[in-house]
C-alpha atoms as a PDB file:
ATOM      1  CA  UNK A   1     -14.690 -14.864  21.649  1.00  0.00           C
ATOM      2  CA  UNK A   2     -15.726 -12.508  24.274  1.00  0.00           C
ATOM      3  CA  UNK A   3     -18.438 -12.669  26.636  1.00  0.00           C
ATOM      4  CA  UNK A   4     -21.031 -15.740  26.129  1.00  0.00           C
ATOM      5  CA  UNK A   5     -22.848 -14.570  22.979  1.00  0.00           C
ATOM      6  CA  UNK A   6     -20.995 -14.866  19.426  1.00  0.00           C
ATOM      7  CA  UNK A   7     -22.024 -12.222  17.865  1.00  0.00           C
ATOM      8  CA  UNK A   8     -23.119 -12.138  14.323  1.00  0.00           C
ATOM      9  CA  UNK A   9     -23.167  -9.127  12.099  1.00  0.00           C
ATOM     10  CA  UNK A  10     -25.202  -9.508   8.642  1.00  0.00           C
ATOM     11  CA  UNK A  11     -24.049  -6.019   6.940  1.00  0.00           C
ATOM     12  CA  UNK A  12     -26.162  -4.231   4.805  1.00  0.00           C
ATOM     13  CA  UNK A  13     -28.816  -6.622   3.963  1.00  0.00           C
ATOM     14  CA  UNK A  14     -30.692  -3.513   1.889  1.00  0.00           C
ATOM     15  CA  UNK A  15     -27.827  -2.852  -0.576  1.00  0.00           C
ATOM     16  CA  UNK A  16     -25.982  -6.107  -0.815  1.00  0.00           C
ATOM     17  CA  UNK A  17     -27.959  -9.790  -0.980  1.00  0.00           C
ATOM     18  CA  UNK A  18     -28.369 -11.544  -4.419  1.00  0.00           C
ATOM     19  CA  UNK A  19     -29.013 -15.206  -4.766  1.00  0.00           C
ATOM     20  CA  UNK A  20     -29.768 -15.576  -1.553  1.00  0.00           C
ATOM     21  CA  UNK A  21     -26.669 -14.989  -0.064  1.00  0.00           C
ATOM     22  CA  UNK A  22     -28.886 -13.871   3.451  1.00  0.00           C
ATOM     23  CA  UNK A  23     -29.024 -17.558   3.636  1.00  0.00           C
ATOM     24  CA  UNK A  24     -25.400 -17.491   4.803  1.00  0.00           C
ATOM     25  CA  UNK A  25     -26.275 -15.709   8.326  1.00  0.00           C
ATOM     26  CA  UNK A  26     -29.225 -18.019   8.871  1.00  0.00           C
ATOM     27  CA  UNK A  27     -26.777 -21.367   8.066  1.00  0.00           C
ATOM     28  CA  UNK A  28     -24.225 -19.924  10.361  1.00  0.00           C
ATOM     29  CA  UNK A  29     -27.098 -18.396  13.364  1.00  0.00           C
ATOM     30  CA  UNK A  30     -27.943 -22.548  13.090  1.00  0.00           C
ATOM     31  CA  UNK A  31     -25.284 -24.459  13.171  1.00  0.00           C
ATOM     32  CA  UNK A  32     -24.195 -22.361  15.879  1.00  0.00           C
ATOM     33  CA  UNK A  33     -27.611 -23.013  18.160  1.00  0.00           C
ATOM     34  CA  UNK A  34     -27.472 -26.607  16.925  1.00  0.00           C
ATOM     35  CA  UNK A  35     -24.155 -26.438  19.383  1.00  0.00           C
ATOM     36  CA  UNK A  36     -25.628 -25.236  22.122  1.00  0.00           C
ATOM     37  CA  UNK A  37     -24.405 -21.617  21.334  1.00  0.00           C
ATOM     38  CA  UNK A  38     -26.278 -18.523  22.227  1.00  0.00           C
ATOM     39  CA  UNK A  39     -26.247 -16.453  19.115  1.00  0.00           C
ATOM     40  CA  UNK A  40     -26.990 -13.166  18.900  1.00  0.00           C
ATOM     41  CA  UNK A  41     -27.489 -11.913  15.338  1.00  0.00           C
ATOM     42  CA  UNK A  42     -27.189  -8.258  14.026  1.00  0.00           C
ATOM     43  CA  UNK A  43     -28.252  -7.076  10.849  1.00  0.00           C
ATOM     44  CA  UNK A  44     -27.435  -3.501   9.974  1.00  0.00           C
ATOM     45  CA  UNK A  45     -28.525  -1.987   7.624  1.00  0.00           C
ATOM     46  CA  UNK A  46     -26.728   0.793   5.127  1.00  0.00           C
ATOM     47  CA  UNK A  47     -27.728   3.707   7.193  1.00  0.00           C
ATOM     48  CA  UNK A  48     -26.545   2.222  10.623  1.00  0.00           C
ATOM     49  CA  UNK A  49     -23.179   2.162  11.776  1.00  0.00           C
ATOM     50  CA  UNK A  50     -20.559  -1.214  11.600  1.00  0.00           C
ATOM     51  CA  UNK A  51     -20.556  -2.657  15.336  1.00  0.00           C
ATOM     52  CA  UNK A  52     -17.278  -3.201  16.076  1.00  0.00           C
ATOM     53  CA  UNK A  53     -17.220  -5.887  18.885  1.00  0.00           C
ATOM     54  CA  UNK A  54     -18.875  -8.530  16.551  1.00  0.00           C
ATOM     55  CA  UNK A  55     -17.273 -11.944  16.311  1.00  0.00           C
ATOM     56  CA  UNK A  56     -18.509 -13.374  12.426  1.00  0.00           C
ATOM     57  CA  UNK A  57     -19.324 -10.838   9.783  1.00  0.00           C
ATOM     58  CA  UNK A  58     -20.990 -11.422   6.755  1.00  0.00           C
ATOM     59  CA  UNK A  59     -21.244  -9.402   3.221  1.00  0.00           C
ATOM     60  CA  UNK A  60     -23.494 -10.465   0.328  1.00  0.00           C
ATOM     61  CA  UNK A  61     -23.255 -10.017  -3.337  1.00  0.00           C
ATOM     62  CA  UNK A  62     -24.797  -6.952  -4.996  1.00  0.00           C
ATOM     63  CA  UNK A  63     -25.929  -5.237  -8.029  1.00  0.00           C
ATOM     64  CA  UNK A  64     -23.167  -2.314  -9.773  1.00  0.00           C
ATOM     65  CA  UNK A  65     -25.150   0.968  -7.930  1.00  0.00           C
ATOM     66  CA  UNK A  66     -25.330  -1.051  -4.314  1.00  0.00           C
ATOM     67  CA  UNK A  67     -22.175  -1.775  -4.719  1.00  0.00           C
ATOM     68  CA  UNK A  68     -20.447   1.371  -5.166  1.00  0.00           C
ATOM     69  CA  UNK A  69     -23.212   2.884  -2.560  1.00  0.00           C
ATOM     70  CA  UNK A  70     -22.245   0.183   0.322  1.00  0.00           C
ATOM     71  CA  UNK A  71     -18.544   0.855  -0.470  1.00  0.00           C
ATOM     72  CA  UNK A  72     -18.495   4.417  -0.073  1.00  0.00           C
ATOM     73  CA  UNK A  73     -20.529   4.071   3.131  1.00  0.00           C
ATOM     74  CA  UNK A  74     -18.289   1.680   4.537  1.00  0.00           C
ATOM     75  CA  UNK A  75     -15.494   3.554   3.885  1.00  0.00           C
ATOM     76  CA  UNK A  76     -16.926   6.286   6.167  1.00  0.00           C
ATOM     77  CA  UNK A  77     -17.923   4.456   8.540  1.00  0.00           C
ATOM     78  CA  UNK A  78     -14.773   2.378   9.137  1.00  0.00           C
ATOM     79  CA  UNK A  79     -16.401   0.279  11.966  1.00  0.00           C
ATOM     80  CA  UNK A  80     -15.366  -2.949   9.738  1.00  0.00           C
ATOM     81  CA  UNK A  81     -11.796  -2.575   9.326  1.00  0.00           C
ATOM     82  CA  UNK A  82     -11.838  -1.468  12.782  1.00  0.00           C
ATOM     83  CA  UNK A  83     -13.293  -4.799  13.267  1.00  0.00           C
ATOM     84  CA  UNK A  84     -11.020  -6.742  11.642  1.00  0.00           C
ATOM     85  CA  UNK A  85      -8.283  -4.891  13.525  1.00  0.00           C
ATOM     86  CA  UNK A  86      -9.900  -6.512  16.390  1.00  0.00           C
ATOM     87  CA  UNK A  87      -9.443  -9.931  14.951  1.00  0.00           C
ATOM     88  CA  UNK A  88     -13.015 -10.519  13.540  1.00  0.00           C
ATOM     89  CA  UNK A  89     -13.982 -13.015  11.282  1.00  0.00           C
ATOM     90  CA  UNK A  90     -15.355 -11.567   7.558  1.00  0.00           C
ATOM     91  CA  UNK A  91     -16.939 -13.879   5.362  1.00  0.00           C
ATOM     92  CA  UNK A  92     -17.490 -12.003   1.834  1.00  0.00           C
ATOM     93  CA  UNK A  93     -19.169 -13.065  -1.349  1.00  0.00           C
ATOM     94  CA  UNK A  94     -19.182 -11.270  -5.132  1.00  0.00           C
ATOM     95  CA  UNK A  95     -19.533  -7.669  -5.387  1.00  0.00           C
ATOM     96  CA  UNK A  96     -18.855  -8.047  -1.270  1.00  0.00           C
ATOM     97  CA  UNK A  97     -15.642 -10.034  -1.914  1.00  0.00           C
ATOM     98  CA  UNK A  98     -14.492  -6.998  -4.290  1.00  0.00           C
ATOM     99  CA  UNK A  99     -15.184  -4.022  -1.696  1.00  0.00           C
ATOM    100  CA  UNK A 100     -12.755  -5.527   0.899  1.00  0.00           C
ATOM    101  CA  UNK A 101      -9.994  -5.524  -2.205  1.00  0.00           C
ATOM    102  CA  UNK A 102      -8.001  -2.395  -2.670  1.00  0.00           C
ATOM    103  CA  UNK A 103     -10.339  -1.631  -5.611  1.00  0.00           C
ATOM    104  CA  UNK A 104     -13.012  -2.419  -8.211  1.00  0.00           C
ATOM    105  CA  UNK A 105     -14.716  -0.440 -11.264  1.00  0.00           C
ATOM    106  CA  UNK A 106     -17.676   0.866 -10.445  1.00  0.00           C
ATOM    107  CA  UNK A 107     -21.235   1.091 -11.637  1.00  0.00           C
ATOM    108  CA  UNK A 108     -19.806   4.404 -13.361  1.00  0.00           C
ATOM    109  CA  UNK A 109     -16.874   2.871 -14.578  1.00  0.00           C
ATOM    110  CA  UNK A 110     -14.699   4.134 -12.882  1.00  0.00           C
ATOM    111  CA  UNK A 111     -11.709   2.787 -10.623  1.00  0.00           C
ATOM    112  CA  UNK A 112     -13.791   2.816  -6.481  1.00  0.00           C
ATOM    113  CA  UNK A 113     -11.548   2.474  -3.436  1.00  0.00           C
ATOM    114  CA  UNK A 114     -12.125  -0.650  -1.602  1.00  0.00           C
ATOM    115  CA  UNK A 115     -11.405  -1.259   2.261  1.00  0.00           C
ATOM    116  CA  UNK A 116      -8.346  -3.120   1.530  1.00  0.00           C
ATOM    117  CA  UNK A 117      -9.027  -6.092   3.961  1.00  0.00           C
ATOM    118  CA  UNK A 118      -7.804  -8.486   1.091  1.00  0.00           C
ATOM    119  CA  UNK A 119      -5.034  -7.910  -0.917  1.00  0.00           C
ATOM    120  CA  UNK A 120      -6.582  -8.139  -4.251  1.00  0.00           C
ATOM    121  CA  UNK A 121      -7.882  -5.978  -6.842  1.00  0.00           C
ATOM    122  CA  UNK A 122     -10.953  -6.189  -9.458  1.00  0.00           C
ATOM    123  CA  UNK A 123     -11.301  -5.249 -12.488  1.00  0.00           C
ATOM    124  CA  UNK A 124     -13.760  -5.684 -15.563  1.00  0.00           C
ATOM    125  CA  UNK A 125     -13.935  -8.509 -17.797  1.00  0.00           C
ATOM    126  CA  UNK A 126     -14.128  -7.797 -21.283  1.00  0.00           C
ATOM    127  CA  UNK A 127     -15.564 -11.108 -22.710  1.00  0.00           C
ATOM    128  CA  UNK A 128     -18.636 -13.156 -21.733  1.00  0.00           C
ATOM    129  CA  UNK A 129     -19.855 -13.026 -17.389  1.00  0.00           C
ATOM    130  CA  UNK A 130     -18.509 -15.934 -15.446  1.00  0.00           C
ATOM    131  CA  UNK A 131     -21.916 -18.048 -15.196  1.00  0.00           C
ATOM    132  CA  UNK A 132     -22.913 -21.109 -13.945  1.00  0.00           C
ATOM    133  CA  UNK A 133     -21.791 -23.632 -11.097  1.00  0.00           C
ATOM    134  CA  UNK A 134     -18.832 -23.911  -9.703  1.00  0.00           C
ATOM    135  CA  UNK A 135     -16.940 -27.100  -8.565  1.00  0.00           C
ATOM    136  CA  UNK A 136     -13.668 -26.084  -6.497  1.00  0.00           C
ATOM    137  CA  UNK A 137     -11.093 -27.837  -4.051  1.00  0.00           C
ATOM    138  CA  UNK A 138     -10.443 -25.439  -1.362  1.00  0.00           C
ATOM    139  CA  UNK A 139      -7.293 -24.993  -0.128  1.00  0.00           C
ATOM    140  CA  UNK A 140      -5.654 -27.787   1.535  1.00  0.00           C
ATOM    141  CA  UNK A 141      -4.614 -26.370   5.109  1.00  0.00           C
ATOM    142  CA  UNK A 142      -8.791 -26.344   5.962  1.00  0.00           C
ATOM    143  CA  UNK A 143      -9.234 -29.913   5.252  1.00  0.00           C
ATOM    144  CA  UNK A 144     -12.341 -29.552   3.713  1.00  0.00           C
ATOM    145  CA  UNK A 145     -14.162 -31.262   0.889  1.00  0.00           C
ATOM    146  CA  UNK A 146     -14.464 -30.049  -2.657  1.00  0.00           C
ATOM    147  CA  UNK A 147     -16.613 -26.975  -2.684  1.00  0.00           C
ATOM    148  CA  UNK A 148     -20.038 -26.620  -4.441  1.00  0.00           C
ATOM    149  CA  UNK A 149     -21.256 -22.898  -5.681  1.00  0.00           C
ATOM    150  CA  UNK A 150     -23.144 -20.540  -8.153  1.00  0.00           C
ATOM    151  CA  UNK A 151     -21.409 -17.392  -9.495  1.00  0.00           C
ATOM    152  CA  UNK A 152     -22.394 -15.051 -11.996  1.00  0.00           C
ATOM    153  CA  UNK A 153     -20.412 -11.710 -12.529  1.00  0.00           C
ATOM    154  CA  UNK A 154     -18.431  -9.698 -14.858  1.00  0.00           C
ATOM    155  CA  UNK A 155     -15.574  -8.859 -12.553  1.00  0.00           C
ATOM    156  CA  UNK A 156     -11.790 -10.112 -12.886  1.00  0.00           C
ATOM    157  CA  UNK A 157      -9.850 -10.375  -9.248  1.00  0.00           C
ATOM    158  CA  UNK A 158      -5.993 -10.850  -9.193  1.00  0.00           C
ATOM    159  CA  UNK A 159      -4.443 -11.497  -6.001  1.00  0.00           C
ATOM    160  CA  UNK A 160      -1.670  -9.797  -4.611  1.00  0.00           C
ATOM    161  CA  UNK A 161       1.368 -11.223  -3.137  1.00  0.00           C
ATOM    162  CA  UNK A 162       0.038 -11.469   0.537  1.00  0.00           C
ATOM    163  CA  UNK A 163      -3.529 -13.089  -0.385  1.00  0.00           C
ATOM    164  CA  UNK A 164      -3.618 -16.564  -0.651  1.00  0.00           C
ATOM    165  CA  UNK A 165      -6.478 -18.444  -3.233  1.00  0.00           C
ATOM    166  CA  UNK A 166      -9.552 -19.450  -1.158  1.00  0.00           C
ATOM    167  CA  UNK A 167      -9.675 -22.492  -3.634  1.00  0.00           C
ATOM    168  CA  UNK A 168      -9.013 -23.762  -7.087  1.00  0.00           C
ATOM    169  CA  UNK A 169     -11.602 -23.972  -9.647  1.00  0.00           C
ATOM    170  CA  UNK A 170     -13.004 -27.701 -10.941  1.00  0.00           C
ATOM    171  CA  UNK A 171     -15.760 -26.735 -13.015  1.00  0.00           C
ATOM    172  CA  UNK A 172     -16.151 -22.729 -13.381  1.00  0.00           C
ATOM    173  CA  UNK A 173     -14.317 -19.552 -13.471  1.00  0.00           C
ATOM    174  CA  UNK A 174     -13.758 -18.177 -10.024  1.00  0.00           C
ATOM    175  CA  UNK A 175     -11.634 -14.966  -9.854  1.00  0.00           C
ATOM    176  CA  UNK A 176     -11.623 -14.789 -13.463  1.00  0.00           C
ATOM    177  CA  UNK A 177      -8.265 -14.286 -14.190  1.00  0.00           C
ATOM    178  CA  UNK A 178      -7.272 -18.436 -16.064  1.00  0.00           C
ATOM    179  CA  UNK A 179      -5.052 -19.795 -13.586  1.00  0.00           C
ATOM    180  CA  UNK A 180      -7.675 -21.466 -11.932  1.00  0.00           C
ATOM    181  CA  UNK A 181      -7.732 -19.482  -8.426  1.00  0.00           C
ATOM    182  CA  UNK A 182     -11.294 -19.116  -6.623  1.00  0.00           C
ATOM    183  CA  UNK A 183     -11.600 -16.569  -3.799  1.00  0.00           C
ATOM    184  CA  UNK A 184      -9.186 -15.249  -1.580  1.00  0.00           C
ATOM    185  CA  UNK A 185      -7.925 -14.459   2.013  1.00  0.00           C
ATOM    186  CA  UNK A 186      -6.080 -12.883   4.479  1.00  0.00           C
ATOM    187  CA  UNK A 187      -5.666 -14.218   7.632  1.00  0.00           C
ATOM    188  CA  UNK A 188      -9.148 -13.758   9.181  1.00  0.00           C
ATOM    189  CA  UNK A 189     -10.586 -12.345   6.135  1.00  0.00           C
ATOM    190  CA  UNK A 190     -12.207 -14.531   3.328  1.00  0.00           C
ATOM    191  CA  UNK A 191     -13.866 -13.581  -0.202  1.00  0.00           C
ATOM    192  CA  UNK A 192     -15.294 -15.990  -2.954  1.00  0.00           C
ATOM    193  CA  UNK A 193     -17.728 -15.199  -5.819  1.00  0.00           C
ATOM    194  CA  UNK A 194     -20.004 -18.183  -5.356  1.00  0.00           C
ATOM    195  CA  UNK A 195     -23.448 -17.850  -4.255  1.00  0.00           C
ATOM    196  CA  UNK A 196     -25.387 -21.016  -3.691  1.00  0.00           C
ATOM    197  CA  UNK A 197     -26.219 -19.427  -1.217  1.00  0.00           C
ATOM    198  CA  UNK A 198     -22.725 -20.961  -0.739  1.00  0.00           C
ATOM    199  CA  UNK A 199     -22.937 -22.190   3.125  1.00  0.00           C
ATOM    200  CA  UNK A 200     -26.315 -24.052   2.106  1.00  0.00           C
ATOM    201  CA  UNK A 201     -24.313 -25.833  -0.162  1.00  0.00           C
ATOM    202  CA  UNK A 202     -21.326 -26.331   1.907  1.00  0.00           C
ATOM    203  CA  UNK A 203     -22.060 -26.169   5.670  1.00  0.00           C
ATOM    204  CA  UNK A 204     -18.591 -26.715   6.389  1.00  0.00           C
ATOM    205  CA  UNK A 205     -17.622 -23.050   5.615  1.00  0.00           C
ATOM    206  CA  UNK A 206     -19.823 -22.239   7.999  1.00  0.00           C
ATOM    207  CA  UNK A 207     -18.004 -24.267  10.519  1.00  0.00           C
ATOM    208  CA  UNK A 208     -14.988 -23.004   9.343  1.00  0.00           C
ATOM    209  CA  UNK A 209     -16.040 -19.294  10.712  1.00  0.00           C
ATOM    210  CA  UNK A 210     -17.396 -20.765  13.900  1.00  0.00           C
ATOM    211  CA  UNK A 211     -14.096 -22.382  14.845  1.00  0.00           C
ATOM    212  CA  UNK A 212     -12.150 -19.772  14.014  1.00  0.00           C
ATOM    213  CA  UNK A 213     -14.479 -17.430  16.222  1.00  0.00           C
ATOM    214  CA  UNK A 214     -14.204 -19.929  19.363  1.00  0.00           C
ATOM    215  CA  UNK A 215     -10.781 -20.776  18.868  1.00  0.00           C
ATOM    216  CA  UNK A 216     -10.997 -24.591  18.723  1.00  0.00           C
ATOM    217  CA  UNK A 217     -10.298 -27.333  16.560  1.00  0.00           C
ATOM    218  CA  UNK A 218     -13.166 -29.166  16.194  1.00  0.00           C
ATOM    219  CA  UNK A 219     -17.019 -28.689  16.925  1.00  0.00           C
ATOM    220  CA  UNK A 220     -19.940 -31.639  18.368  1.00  0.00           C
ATOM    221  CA  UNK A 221     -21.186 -32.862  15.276  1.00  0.00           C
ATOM    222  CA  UNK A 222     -24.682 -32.164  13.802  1.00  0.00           C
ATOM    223  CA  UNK A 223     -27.170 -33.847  11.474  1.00  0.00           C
ATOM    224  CA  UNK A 224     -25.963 -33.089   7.918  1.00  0.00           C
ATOM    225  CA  UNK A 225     -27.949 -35.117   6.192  1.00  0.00           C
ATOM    226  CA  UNK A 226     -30.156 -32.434   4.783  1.00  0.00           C
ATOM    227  CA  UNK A 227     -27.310 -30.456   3.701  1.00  0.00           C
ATOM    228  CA  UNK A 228     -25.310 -33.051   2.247  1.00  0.00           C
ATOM    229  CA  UNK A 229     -28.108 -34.093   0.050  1.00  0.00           C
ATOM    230  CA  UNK A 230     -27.645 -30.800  -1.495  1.00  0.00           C
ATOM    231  CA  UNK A 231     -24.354 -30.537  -1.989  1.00  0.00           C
ATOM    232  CA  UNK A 232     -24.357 -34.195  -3.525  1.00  0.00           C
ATOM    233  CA  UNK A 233     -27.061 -33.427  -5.949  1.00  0.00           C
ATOM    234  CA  UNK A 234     -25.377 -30.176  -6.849  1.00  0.00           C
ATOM    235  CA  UNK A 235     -22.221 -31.528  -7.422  1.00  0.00           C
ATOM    236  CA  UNK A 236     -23.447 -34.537  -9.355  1.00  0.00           C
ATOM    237  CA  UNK A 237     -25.191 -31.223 -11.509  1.00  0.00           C
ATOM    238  CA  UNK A 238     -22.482 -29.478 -12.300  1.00  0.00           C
ATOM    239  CA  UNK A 239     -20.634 -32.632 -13.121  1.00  0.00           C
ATOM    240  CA  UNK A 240     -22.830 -33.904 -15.808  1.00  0.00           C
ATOM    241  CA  UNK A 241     -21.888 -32.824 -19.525  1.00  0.00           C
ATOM    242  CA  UNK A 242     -23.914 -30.088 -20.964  1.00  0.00           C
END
């Protein structure tokens, strides 16, 4: 991380934010300060351009139109895979997730150039949405505990040979496709379809992103107890038969 601010970009809070996935940027602005970190936080909107220099980036779910809308614009603007180029950290969720594939159908049903950040691709499900909470072990090389989420969306992602699953579904349907895979990522890049919003749930993504930003191993613990009520009561949710 450069200079003595990590630098936080929230992009396009107007187009893409369902289910409070804003809550992401505040969970991550926290934990940081609760370090001791000076944080400076940058929300652009869809008619700004992408900083490039930023450190943590964050993309929110979104409805078909804002989707297709926030693609095309960032496709323009290219500031984020010029960002990524630069080793940035991107931290996507739903409809967010699917613009930094190689492509999704669109609000017009038709097949929309992604940024192709992650190599996966989306497509349409033809049977019922994927609804409801997700329980999911994330993949083992983060040492993390089981993940907790929401998601709700129509969309099917497979994963191409250099993406590697985010985690593996419990309870729910993750990327859609049956063979259990939730999420994805390349190197510095991450997408998953649960909202929650999902660093609420699961603060230890958002420690995840920090570490990665600093370049350390391990951060001066915090009081979780707030959040791990949450996640405890959520998981004990989902797990209960319907």
């Amino acid at each position: 991380m450069s200079d003595s601010s990590l630098r936080l970009v929230w992009v396009y809070p107007d187009l893409l934010s369902t289910y409070g996935d804003q809550g992401n940027a505040l969970v991550v602005e926290r934990r940081a300060r609760q370090r001791g970190l000076d944080v400076m936080r940058i929300d652009v909107r869809s008619d700004q351009p992408i900083p490039t220099s930023g450190d943590i980036y964050l993309i929110g779910g979104g409805e078909d139109r804002p989707q297709r809308l926030a693609s095309e614009r960032l496709r323009r603007d290219g500031g984020l895979n010029r960002a990524a180029e630069n080793g940035a950290i991107i931290f996507s969720v739903c409809a967010g997730y699917q613009i930094l594939g190689h492509e999704f159908i669109n609000d017009l049903g038709e097949r929309e150039p992604g940024l192709g950040l992650i190599d996966v691709v989306s497509t349409r499900g033809e049977g019922e949405r994927c609804v409801g909470d997700v329980l999911a072990d994330i993949d083992p090389r983060f040492g993390l505990p089981q993940l907790t989420g929401f998601e709700n969306h129509q969309g099917i992602t497979h994963l191409g040979p250099t993406a590697r699953p985010f985690a593996r579904t419990v309870i729910g349907r993750g990327n859609g496709t049956g063979d259990g895979t939730e999420g994805a990522y390349n190197d510095t890049v991450f997408g998953t379809y649960m909202h929650g919003p999902v660093m609420a749930r699961n603060p230890q993504i958002a420690d995840l992103l920090l570490k990665l930003a600093l370049d350390v191993n391990a951060l001066p613990p915090t009081d979780d107890r707030w959040y791990e009520a949450l996640r405890n009561e959520r998981i004990s949710s989902a797990s209960q038969p319907a």
